[in-house]
Protein backbone atom coordinates (compact mmCIF):
# COMPACT_ATOMS: atom_id res chain seq x y z
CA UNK A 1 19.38 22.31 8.30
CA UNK A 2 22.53 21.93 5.96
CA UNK A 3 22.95 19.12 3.94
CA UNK A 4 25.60 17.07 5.72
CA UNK A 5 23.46 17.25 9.37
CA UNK A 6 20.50 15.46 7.62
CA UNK A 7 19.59 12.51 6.03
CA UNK A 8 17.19 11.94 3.67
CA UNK A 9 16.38 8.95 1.07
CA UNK A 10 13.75 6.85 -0.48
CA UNK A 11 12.97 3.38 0.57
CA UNK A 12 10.93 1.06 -2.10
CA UNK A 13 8.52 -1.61 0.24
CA UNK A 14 8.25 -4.74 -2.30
CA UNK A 15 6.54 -8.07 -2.40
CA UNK A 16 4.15 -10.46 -3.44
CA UNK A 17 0.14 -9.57 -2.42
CA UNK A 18 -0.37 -9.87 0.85
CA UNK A 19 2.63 -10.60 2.82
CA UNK A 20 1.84 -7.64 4.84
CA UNK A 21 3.30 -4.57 2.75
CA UNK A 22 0.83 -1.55 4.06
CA UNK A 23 0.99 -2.86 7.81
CA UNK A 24 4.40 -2.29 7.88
CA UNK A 25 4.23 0.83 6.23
CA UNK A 26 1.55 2.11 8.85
CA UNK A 27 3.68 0.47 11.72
CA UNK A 28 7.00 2.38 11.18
CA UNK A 29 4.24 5.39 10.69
CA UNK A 30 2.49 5.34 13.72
CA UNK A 31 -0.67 5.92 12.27
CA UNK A 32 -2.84 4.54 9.60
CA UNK A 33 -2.21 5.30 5.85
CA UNK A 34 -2.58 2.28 3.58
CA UNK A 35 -5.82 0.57 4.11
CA UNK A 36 -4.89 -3.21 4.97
CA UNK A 37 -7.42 -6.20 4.63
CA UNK A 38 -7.05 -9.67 4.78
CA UNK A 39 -7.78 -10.62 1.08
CA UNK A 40 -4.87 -10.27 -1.66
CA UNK A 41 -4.03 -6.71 -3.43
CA UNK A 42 -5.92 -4.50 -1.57
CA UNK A 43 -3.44 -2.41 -2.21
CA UNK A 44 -3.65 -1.00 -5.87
CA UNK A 45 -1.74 2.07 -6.26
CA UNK A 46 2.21 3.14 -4.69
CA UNK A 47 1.72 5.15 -1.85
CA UNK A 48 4.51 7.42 -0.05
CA UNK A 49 4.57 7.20 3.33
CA UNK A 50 7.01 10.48 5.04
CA UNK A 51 8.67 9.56 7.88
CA UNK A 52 10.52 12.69 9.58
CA UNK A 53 12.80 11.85 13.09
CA UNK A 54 15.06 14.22 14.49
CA UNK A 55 17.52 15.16 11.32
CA UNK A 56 16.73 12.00 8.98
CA UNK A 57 13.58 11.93 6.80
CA UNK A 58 12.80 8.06 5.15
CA UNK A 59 10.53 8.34 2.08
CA UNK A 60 8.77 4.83 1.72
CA UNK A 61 7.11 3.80 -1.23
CA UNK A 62 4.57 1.61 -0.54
CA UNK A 63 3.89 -1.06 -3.67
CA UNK A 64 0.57 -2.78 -4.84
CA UNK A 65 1.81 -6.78 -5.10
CA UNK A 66 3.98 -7.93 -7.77
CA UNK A 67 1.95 -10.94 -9.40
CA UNK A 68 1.95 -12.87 -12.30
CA UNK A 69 -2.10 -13.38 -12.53
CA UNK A 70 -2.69 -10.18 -15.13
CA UNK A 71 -6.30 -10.62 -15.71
CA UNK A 72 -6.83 -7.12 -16.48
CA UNK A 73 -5.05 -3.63 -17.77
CA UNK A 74 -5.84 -2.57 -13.83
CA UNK A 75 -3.40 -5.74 -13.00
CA UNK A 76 -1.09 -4.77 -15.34
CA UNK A 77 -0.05 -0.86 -14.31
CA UNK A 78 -0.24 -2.97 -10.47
CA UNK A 79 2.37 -4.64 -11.48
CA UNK A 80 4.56 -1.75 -13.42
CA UNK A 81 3.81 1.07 -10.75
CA UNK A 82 5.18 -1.59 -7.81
CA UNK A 83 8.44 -2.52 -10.49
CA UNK A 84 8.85 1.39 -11.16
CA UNK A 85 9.07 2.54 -7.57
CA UNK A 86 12.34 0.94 -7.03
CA UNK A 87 14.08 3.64 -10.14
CA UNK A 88 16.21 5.69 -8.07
CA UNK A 89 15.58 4.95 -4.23
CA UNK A 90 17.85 4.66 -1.92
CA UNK A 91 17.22 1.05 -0.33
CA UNK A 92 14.80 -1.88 -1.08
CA UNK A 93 12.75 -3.80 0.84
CA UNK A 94 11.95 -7.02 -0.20
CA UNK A 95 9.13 -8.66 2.23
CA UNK A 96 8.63 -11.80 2.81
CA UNK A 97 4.99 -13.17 4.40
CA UNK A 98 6.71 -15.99 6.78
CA UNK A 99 8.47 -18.87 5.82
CA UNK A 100 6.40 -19.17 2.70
CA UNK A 101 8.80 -18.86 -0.76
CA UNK A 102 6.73 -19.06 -3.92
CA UNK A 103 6.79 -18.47 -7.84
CA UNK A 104 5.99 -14.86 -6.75
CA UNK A 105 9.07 -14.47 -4.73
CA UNK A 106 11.02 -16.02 -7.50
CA UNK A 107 9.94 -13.96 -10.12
CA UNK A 108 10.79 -11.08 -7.50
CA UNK A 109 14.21 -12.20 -6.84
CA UNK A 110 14.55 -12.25 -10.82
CA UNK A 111 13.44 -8.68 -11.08
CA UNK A 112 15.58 -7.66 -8.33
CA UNK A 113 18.60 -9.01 -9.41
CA UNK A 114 19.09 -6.32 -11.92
CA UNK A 115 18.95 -3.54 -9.53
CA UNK A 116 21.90 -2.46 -7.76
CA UNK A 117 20.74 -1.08 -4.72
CA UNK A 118 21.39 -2.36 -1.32
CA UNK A 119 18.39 -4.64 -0.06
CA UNK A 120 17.02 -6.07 3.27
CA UNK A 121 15.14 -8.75 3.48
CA UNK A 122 12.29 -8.58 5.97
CA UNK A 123 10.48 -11.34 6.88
CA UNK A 124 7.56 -10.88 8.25
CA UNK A 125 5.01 -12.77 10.21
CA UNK A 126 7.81 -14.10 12.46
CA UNK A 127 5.17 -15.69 15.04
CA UNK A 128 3.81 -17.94 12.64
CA UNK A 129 7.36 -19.41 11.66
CA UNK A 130 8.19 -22.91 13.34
CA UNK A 131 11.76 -23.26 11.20
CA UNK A 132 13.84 -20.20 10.52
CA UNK A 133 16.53 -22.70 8.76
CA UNK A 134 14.15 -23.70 5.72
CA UNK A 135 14.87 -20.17 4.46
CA UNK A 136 18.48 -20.47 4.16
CA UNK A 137 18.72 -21.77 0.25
CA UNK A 138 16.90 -18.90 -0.18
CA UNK A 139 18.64 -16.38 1.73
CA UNK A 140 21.94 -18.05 0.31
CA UNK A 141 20.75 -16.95 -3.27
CA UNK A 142 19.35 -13.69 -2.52
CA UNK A 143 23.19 -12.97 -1.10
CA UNK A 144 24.75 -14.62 -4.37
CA UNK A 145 22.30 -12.86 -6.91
CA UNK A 146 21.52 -9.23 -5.52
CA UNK A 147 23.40 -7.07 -2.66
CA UNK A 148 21.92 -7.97 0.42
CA UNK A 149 22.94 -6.36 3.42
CA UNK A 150 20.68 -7.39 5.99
CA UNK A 151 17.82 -10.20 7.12
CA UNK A 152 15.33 -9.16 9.31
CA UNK A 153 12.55 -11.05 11.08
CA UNK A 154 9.61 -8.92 12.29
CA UNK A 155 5.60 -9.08 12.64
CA UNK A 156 3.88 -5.73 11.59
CA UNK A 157 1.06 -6.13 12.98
CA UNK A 158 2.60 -6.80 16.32
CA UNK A 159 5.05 -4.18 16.22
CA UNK A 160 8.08 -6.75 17.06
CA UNK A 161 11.27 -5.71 15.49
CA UNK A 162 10.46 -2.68 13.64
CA UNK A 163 12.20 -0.14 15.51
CA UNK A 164 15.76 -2.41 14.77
CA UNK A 165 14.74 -2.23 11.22
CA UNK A 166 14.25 1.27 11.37
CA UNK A 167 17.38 2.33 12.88
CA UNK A 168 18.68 -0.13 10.24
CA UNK A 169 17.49 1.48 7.47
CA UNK A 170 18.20 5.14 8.61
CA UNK A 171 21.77 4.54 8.88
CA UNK A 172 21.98 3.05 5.43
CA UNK A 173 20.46 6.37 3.63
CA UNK A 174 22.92 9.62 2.14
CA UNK A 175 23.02 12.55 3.76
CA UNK A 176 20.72 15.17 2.08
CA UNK A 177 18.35 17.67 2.55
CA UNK A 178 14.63 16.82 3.73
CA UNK A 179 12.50 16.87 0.48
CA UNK A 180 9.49 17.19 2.20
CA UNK A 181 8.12 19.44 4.82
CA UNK A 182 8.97 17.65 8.66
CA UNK A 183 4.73 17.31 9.18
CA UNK A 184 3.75 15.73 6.17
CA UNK A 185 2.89 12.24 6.28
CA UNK A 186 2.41 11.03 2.16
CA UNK A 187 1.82 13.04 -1.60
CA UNK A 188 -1.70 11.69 -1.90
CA UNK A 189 -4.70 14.06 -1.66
CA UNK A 190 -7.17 13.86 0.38
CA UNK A 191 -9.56 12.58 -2.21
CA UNK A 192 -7.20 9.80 -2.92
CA UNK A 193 -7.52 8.92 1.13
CA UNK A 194 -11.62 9.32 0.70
CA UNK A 195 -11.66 6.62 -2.11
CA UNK A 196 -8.99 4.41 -0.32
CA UNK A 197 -11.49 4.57 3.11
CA UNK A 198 -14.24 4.00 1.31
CA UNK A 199 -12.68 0.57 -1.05
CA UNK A 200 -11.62 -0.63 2.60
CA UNK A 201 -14.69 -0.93 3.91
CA UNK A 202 -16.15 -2.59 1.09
CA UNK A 203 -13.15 -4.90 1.14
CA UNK A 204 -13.44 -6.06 4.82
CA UNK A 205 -17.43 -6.49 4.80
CA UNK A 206 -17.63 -7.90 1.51
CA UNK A 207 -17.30 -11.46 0.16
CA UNK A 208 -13.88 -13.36 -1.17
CA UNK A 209 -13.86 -12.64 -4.85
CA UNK A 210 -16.36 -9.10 -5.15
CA UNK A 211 -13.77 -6.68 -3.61
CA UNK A 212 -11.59 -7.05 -7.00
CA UNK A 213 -14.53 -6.59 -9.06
CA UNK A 214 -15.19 -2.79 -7.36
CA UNK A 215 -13.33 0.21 -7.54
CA UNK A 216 -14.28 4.22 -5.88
CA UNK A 217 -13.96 7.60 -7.28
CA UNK A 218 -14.78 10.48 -5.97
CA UNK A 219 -16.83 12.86 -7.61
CA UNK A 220 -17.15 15.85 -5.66
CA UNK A 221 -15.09 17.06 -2.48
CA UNK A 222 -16.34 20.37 -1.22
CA UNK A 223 -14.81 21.83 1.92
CA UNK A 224 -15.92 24.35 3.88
CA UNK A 225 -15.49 25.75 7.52
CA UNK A 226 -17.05 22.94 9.85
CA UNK A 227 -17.76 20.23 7.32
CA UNK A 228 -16.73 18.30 4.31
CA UNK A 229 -19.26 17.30 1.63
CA UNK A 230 -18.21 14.16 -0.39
CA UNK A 231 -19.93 12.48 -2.92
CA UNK A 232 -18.22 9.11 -4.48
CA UNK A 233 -19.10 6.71 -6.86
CA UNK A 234 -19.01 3.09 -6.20
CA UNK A 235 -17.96 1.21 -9.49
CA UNK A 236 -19.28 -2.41 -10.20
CA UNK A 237 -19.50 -4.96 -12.74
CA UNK A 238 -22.41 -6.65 -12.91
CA UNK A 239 -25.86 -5.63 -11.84
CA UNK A 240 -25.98 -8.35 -9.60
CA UNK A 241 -22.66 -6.86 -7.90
CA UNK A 242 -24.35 -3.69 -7.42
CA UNK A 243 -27.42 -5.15 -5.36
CA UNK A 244 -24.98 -7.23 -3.20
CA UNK A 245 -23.04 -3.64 -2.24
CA UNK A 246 -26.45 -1.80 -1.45
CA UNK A 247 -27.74 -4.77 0.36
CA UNK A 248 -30.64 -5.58 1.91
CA UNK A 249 -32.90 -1.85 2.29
CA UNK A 250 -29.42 -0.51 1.67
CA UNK A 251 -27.58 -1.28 5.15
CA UNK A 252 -25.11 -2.61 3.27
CA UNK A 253 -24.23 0.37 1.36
CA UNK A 254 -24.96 2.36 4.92
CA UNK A 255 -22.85 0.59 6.68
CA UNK A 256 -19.70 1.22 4.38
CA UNK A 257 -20.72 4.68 4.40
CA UNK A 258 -20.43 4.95 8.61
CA UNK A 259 -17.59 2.96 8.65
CA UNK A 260 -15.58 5.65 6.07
CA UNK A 261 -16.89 8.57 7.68
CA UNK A 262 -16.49 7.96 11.34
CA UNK A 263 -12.69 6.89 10.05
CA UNK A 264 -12.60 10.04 7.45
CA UNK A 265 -13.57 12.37 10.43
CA UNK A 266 -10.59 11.54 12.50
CA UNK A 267 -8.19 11.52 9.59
CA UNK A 268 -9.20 15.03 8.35
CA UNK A 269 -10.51 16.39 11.79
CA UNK A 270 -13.80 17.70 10.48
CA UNK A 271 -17.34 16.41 10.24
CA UNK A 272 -17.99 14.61 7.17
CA UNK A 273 -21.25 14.66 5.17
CA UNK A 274 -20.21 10.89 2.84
CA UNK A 275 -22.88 10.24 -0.45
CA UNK A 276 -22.08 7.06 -1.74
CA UNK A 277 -23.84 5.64 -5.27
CA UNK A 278 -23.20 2.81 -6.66
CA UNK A 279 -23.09 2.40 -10.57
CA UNK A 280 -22.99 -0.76 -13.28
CA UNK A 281 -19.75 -0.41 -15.95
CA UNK A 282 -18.56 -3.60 -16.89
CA UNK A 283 -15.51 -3.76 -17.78
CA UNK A 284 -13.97 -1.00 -15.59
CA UNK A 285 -10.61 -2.59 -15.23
CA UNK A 286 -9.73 -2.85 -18.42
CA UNK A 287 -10.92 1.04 -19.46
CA UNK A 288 -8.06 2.71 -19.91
CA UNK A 289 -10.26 6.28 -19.51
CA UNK A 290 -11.31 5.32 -16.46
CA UNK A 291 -8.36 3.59 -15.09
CA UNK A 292 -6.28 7.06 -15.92
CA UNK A 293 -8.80 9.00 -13.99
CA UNK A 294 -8.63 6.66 -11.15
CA UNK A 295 -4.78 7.14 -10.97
CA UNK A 296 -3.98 3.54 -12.96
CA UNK A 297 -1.12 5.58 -14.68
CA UNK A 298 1.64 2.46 -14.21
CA UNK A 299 3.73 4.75 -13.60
């Protein structure tokens, strides 16, 4: 198509952990892309996400948390690849988890405020908002600090008001050629969506605090006609970390595995053959190595 019958832009999704970032992202999707949990950054890494509609393609850049708890060099490229994915795009979104404004959000605003790119402000969680009106001082200084254009009030998970702020967003982007092919859904490779799977799993059956003490890489992805061989590497901490993840005559560890392949299967439409270890290296967020081979570039 020529350049002035499409559109085409990048949108940067922004917030504090867990205000429902990925769920979004997957929403306006359709499908499933970002894994999603309950428990705080469980999203580590900025993820496109390639919407294509008719003549407009949206490029969202789904953002691990902004947070001011940097334990860790892992914490810290968090925190500069979600601040980085807002050079150059074409529209922010800056997400709000309900009526909830916190040190988080402030520092946010702070960042933002130096960017001149037109923002929305999408609150989300709208069901679990009594008072809409205790978010005006805040909504007045958003308008008085950055360029707001619009408030929204949606619930991801729900899929209430999401189309609006679609149709919203795609009439805010330039007119340019698609940058991506109309079928492709995000950059990542499929060992990046292996990994992902697998650090899901372990995040939703695992305790409160042990999901930020593991990370996955994968180690060998071998494809052939009818089946995919996969062999990944659980990374602890602790020894007593790594017992806790095989669990009890390993159904723990088996259990994570089924949940990842049956989910892998559908995503990559073949029949996956998942080997799962799990290994001791203390330390692992703070080694830079391993963190660079794991995609921590902070980029």
């Amino acid at each position: 198509m020529a350049p002035e019958s499409t559109k085409c832009g990048y949108v940067a999704i922004i917030g504090k952990p867990n205000v429902g970032k990925s769920t979004l992202l997957n929403a306006i999707l359709g499908q499933k892309l970002s894994i999603t949990s309950r428990k705080p950054q469980t999203t580590r890494h900025s993820i496109l996400g390639i919407k294509t509609q008719n003549n407009t393609q949206v490029i969202y850049v789904d953002t691990p948390g902004i947070h001011n708890k940097i334990r860790n060099n892992m914490n810290r490229y968090m925190n500069q690849a979600a601040k980085s994915a807002v050079l150059g795009v074409d529209l922010i979104l800056f997400i709000l988890g309900g009526a909830n404004w916190e040190q988080d959000d402030e520092n946010i605003l702070k960042f933002l405020q130096g960017q001149d790119v037109p923002l929305f402000l999408v609150v989300n969680k709208v069901d679990l908002i009594k008072d809409k009106e205790q978010l005006l001082p805040f909504i007045n200084e958003l308008k008085e600090k950055t360029n707001l254009q619009e408030v929204l009030f949606i619930s991801a998970l729900k899929n209430k008001g999401v189309d609006r702020l679609q149709k919203l967003i795609s009439s805010n982007l330039p007119k340019a050629e698609h940058i991506f092919a109309d079928d492709e859904l995000t950059d990542k490779s499929a060992r990046f969506l292996v990994a992902e799977r697998v650090r899901e799993k372990l995040t939703r059956r695992l305790g409160a605090e042990l999901p930020y003490a593991i990370t996955v890489k994968v180690e060998a992805y071998e494809e052939e006609e009818a089946i995919i061989k996969i062999s990944a590497i659980i990374y602890v901490e602790r020894d007593n970390q790594k017992a806790i993840v095989i669990g009890k005559k390993g159904a723990m560890l088996k259990n994570v595995g089924k949940d990842a392949r049956e989910e892998l299967e559908q995503i990559l439409g073949k029949k996956i053959l998942l080997k799962l270890w799990v290994k001791v290296r203390s330390g692992w967020a703070d080694d830079k190595r391993l963190l660079n081979s794991l995609g921590y570039k902070g980029e």
